[in-house]
Protein backbone atom coordinates (compact mmCIF):
# COMPACT_ATOMS: atom_id res chain seq x y z
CA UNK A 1 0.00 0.00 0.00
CA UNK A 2 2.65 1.94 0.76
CA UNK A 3 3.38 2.71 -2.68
CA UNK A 4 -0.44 3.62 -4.00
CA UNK A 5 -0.18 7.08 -1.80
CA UNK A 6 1.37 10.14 -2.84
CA UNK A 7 4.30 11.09 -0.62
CA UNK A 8 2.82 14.83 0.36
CA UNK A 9 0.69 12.73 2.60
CA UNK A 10 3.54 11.34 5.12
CA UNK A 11 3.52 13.37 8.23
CA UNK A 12 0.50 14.74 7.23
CA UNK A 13 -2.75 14.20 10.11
CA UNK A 14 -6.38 14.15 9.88
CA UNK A 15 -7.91 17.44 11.09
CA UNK A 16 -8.87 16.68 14.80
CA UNK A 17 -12.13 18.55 15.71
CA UNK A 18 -13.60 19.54 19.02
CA UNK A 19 -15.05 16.45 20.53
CA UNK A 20 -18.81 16.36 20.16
CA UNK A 21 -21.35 15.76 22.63
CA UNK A 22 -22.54 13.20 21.06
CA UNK A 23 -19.49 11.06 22.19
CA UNK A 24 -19.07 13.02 25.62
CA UNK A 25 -22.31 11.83 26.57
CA UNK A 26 -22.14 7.98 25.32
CA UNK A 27 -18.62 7.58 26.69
CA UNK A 28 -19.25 9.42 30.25
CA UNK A 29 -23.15 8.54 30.75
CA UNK A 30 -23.85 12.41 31.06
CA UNK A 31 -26.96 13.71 30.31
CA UNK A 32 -25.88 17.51 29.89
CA UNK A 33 -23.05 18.62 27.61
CA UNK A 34 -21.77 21.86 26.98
CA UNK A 35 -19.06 22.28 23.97
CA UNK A 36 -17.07 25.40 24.30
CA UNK A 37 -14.65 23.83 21.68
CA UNK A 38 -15.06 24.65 18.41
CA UNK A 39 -15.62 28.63 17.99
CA UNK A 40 -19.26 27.86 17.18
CA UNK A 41 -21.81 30.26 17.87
CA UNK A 42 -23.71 29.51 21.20
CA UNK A 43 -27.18 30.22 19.72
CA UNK A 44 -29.13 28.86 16.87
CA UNK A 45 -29.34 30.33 13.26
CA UNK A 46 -31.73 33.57 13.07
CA UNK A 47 -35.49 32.26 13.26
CA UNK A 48 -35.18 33.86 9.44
CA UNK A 49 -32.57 31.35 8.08
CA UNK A 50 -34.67 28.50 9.44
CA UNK A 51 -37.69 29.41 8.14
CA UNK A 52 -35.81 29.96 4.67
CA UNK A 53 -34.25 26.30 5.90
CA UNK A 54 -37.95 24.90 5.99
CA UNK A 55 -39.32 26.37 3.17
CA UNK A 56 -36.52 25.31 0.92
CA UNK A 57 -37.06 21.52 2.81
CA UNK A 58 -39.12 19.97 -0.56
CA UNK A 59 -36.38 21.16 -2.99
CA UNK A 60 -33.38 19.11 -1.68
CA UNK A 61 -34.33 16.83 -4.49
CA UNK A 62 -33.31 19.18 -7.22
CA UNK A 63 -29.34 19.72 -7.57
CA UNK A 64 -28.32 23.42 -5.85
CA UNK A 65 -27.54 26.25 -7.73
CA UNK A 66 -24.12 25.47 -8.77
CA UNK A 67 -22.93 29.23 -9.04
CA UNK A 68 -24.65 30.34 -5.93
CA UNK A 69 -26.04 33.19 -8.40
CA UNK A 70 -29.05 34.39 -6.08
CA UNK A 71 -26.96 34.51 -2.92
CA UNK A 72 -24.02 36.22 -5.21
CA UNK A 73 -26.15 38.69 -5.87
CA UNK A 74 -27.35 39.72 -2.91
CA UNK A 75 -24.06 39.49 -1.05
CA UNK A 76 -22.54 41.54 -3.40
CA UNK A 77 -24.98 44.24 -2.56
CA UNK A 78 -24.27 43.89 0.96
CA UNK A 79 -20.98 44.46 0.34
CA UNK A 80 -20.97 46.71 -2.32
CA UNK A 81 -18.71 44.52 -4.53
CA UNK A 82 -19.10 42.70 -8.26
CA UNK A 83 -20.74 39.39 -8.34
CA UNK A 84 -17.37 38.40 -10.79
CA UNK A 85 -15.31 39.16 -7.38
CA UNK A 86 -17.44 36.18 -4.71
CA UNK A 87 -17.00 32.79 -5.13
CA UNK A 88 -18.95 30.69 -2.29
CA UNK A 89 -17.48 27.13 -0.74
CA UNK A 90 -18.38 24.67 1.55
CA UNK A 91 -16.95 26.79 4.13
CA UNK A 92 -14.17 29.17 3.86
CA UNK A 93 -11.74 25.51 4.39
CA UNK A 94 -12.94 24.58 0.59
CA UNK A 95 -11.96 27.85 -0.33
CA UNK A 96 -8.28 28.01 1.55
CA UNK A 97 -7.72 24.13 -0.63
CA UNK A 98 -8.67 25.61 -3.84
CA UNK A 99 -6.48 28.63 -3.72
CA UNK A 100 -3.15 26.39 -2.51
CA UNK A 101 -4.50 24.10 -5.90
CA UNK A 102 -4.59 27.31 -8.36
CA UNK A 103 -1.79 28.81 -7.07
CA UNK A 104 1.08 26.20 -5.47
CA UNK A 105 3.12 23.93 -7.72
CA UNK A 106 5.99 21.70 -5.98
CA UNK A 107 8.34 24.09 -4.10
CA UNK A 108 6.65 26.90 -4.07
CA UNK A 109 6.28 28.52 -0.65
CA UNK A 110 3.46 29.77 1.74
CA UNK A 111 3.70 31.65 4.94
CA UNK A 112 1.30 31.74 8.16
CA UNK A 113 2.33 32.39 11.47
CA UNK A 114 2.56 29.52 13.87
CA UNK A 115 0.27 28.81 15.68
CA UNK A 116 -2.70 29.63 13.76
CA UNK A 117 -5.15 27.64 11.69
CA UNK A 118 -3.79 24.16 11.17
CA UNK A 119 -5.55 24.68 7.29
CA UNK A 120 -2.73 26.73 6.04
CA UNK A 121 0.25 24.20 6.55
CA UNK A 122 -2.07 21.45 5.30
CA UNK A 123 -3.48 22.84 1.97
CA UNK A 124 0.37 23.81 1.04
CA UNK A 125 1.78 20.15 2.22
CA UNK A 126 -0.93 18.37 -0.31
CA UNK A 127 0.14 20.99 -3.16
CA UNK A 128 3.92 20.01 -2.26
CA UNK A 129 4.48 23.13 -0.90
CA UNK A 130 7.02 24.60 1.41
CA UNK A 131 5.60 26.33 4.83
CA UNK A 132 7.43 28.81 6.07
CA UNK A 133 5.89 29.46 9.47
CA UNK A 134 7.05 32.12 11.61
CA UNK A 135 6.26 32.09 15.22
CA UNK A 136 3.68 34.66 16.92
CA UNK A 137 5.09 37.62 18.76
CA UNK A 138 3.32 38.24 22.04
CA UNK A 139 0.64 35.80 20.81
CA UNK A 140 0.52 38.45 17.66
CA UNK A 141 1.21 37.79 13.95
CA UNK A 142 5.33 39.20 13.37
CA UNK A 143 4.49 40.70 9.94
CA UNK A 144 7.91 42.34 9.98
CA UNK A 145 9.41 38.73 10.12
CA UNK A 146 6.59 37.52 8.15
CA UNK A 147 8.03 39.89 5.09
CA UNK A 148 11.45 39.49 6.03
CA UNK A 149 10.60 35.66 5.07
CA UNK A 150 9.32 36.14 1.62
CA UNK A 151 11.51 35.27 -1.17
CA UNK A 152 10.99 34.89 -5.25
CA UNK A 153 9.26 31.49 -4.47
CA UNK A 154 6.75 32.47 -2.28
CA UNK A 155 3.07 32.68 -3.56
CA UNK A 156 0.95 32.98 -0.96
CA UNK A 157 0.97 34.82 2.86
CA UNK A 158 -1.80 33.81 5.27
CA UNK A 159 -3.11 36.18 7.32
CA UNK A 160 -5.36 34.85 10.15
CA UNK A 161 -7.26 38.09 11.80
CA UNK A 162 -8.34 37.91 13.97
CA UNK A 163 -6.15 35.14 14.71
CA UNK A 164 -6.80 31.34 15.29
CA UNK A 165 -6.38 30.23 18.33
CA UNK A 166 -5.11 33.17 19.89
CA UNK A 167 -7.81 35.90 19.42
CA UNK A 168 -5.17 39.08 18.49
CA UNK A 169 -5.20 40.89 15.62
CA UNK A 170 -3.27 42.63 13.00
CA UNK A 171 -3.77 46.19 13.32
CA UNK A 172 -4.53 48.61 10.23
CA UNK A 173 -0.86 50.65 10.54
CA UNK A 174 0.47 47.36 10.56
CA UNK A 175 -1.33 45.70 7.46
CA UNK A 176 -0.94 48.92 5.75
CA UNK A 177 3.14 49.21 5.98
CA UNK A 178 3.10 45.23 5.59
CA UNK A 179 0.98 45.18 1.97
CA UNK A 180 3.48 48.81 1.29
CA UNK A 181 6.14 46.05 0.82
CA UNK A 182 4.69 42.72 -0.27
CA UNK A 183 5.97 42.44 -3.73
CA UNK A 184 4.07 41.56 -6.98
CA UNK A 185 3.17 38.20 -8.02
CA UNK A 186 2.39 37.34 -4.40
CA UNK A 187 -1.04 36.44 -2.88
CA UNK A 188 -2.19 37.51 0.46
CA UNK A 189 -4.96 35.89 1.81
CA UNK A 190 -6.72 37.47 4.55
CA UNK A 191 -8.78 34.77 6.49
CA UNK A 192 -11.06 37.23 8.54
CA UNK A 193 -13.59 34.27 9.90
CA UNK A 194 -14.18 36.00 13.31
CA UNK A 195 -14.73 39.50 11.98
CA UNK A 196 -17.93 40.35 12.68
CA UNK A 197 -16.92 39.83 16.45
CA UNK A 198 -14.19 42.61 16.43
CA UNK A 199 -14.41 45.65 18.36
CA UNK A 200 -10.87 46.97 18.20
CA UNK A 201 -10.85 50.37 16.38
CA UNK A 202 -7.61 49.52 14.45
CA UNK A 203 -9.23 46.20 13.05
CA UNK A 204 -8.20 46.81 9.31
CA UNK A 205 -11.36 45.96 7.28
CA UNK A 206 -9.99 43.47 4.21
CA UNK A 207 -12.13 44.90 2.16
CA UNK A 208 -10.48 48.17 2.44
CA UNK A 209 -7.32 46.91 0.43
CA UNK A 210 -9.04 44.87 -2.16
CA UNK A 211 -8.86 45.66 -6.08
CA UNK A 212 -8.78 43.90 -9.38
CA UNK A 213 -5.01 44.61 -9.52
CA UNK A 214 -4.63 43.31 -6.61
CA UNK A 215 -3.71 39.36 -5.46
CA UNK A 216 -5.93 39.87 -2.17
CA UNK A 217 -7.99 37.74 -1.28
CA UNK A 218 -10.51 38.13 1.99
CA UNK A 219 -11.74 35.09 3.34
CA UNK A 220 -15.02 35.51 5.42
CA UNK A 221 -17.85 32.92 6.90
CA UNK A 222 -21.53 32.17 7.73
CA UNK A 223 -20.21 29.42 10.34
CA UNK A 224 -19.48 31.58 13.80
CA UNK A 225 -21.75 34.70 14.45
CA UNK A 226 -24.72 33.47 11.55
CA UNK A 227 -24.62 29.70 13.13
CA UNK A 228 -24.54 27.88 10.13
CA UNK A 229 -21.72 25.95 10.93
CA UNK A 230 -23.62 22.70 10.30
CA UNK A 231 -24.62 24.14 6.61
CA UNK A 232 -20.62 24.67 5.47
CA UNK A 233 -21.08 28.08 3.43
CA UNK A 234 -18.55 30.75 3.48
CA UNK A 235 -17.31 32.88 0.83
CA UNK A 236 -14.45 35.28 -0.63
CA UNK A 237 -13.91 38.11 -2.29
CA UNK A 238 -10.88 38.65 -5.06
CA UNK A 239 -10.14 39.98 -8.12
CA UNK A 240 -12.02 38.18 -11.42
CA UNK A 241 -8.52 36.43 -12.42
CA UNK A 242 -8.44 34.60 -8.96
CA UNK A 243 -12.08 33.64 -9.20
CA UNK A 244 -12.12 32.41 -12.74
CA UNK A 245 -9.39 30.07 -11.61
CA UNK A 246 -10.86 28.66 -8.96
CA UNK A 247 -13.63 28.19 -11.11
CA UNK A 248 -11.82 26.29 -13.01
CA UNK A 249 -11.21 23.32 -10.45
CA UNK A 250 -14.35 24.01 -7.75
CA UNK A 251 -16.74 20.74 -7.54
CA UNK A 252 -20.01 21.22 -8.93
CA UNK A 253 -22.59 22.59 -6.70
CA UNK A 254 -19.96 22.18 -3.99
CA UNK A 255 -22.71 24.42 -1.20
CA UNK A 256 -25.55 22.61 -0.35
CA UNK A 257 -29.29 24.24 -1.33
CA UNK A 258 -30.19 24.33 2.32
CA UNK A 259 -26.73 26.41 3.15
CA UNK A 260 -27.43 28.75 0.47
CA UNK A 261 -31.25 29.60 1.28
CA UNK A 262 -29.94 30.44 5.34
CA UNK A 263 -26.87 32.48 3.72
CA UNK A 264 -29.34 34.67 2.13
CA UNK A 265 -31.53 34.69 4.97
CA UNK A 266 -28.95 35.28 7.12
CA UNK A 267 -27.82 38.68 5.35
CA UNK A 268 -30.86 40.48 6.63
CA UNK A 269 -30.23 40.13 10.05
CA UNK A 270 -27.63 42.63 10.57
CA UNK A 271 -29.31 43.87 14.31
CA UNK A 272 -29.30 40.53 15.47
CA UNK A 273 -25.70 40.19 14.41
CA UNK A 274 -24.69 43.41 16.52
CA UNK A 275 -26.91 41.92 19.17
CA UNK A 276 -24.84 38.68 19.20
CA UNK A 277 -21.65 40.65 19.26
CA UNK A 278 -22.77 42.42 22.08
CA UNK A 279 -23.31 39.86 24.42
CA UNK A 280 -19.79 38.10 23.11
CA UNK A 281 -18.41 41.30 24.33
CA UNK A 282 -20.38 40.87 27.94
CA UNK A 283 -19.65 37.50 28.27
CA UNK A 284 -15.92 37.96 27.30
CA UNK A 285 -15.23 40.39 29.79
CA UNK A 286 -17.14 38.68 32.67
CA UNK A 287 -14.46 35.51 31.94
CA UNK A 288 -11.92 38.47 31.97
CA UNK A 289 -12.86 39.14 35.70
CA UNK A 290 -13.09 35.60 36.76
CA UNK A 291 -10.27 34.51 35.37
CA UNK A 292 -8.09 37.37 37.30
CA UNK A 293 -9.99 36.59 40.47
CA UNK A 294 -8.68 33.01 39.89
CA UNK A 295 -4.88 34.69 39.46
CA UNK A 296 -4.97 32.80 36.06
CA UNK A 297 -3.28 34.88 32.67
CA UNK A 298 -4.80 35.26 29.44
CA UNK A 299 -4.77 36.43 25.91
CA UNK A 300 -6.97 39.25 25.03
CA UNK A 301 -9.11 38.36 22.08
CA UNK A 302 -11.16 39.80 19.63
CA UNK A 303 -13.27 36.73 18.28
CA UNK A 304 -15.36 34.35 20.42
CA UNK A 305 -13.26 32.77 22.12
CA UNK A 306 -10.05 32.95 24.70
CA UNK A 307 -6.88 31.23 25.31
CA UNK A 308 -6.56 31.17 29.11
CA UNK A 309 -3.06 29.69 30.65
CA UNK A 310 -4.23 27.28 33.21
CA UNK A 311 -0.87 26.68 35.01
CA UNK A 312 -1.19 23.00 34.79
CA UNK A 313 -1.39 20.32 31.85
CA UNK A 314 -3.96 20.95 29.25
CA UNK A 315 -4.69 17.58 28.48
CA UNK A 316 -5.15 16.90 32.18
CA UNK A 317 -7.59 20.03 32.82
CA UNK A 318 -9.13 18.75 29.39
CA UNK A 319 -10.04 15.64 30.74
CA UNK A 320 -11.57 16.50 34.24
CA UNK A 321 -13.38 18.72 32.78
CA UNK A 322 -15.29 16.29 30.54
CA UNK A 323 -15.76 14.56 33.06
CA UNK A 324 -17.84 17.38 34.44
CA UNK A 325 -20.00 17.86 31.00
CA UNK A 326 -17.64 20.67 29.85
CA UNK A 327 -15.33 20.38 26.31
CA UNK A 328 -12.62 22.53 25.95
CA UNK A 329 -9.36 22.63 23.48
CA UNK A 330 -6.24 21.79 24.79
CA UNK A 331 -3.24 23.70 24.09
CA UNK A 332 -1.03 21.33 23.17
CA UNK A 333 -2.48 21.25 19.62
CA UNK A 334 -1.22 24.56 19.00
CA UNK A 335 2.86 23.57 20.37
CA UNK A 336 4.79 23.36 23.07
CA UNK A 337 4.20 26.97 24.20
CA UNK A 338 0.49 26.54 25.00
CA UNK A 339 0.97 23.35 26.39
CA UNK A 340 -0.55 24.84 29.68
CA UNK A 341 -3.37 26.76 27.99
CA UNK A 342 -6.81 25.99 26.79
CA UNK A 343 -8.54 27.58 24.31
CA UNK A 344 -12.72 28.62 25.42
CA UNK A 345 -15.10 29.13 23.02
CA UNK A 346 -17.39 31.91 24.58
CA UNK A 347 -20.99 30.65 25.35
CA UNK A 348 -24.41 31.73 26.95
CA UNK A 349 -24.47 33.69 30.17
CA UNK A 350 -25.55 30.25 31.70
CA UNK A 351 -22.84 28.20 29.69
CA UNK A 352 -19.44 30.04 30.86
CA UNK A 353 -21.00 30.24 34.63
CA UNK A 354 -21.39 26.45 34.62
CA UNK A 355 -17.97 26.29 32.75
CA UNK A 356 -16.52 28.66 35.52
CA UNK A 357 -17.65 26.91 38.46
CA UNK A 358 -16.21 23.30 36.71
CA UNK A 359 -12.78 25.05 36.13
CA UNK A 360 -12.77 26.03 39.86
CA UNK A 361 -13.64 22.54 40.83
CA UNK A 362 -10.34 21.22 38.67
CA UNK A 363 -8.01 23.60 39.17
CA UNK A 364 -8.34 23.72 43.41
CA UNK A 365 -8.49 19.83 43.05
């Protein structure tokens, strides 16, 4: 067998998701499960993107609209860009794979900062591509080493901001000097997933920099503040070259119906998305104040969720903490620096008490 696999696959590993509750609950016998793994939203779509959901229920017969052309359209009036400049994936992760495909060939290099989201290093590694990964700077992308790393075979730069797992951001002055000197012929991918959960004033707006001269590409989802992450749908904005290649290699009617009808559903609901930011930002800062009362340090973030240094073993806290009906991420996934953090998703009022209160339990036991 050995021989029947292409060799960009050794060292390669499957992506390992947040444990579900599904398998929390058969493996433990608990009846209650709360998962503040995975950066999903703690509430349901908008009441609007299931009724669209429901509506659309007798259609799942028919094959989807391959180009997405209704919800192109009306994303591109929300934000004020061409329909030629979106194309739509099964999540922004379908997206990241197509643009290694159209743009890597063997030896070619790609750089992300380390850690952030385990996608980059993967889609380059299938391509045969080199990663160059250069580690965060007080848990904050190094752009200045980021540039200082790109050479005449580097073809893409992924920039995860806010960033994945650690919450910081890259601020405007910063992308602004750092795009200043990016040279031609090289693509910068901006993977803004958590945007619509920023409230930092010098949060630089990818959308800002775009152009059809330029490679940028702005990666954005429906999976974290719209809570469709069970649909897959996200999308991306770049210039009509870069979409007409990937194009070129996307699967047919690779986004469900059902994820397209919520999408579109989803767009008018721009009050209940400030709402839902809102009370990220009041739940945020009231695990700010508990964890200092617990004397325990943290990284400041600007998405839903927090990386919190527990002073102990991850894996360890991870574990008696399942036991108690409460999944986490461990740190370790992310190196040997973190191997004493967790990473929180931030839930309900109810949620993060409950989650609270179980940390207390494990970390005075």
């Amino acid at each position: 067998m050995e021989n029947l696999f292409r060799s960009e696959l050794d060292g390669l590993r499957p992506y390992s998701p947040g444990k579900p509750i599904s398998d929390v609950k058969r493996e433990l016998g608990l009846k209650k499960v709360i998962k503040l793994a995975s950066n999903e939203s703690p509430y349901p779509p908008f009441s609007e993107a299931i009724e669209a959901i429901w509506s659309a229920r007798n259609e799942v017969y028919r094959y989807p609209d391959g180009g997405c052309v209704e919800l192109k359209n009306k994303l591109a009036k929300f934000l004020n860009v061409s329909e030629t400049n979106l194309m739509i994936g099964n999540g922004s992760n379908e997206l990241l794979r197509l643009l290694a495909q159209v743009c890597l060939n063997p030896g070619d290099e790609a750089i992300m900062a380390n850690p952030s989201f385990i996608v980059y290093p993967t889609v380059t590694k299938i391509m045969n591509g080199v990663c160059r990964e250069i580690p965060l700077k007080n848990h904050r992308h190094d752009l200045v080493k980021m540039l200082d790393a790109v050479n005449d075979k580097t073809k893409i730069i992924f920039i995860c901001n806010p960033n994945n797992p650690t919450g910081t951001i890259a601020t405007k002055p910063e992308v602004d000097d750092f795009l200043r000197k990016v040279p031609d012929g090289v693509m910068v991918v901006f993977d803004e997933a958590y945007f619509e959960y920023v409230d930092n004033k010098d949060y630089p707006n990818g959308l800002d920099y775009f152009s059809e001269e330029k490679q940028i590409v702005i990666l954005r989802t429906f999976s974290k503040i719209y809570g469709l992450a069970g649909c897959r749908i996200g999308y991306g904005i770049a210039s009509q070259p870069i979409v007409s290649a990937v194009n070129k290699i996307r699967e047919p009617f690779n986004v469900n119906h059902l994820a397209q009808v919520a999408a579109m559903a989803s767009l008018g609901c721009e009050n209940q998305v400030k709402e839902r930011k809102k009370l990220n930002i009041e739940q945020k800062f009231y695990l700010y104040k508990t964890f200092d009362e617990m004397g325990l340090d943290y990284v400041k973030s600007e998405a839903n969720f927090i990386l919190v240094d527990v002073k102990q073993n991850s894996r360890k806290v991870f574990d008696q903490l399942l036991r108690k009906g409460i999944i986490v991420r461990t740190g370790d996934i992310f190196g040997p620096d973190y191997e004493n953090y967790i990473r929180v998703t931030i839930g309900t009022p109810e949620e993060n008490k409950k989650f609270i209160k179980a940390l207390r339990e494990v970390l005075s036991s």
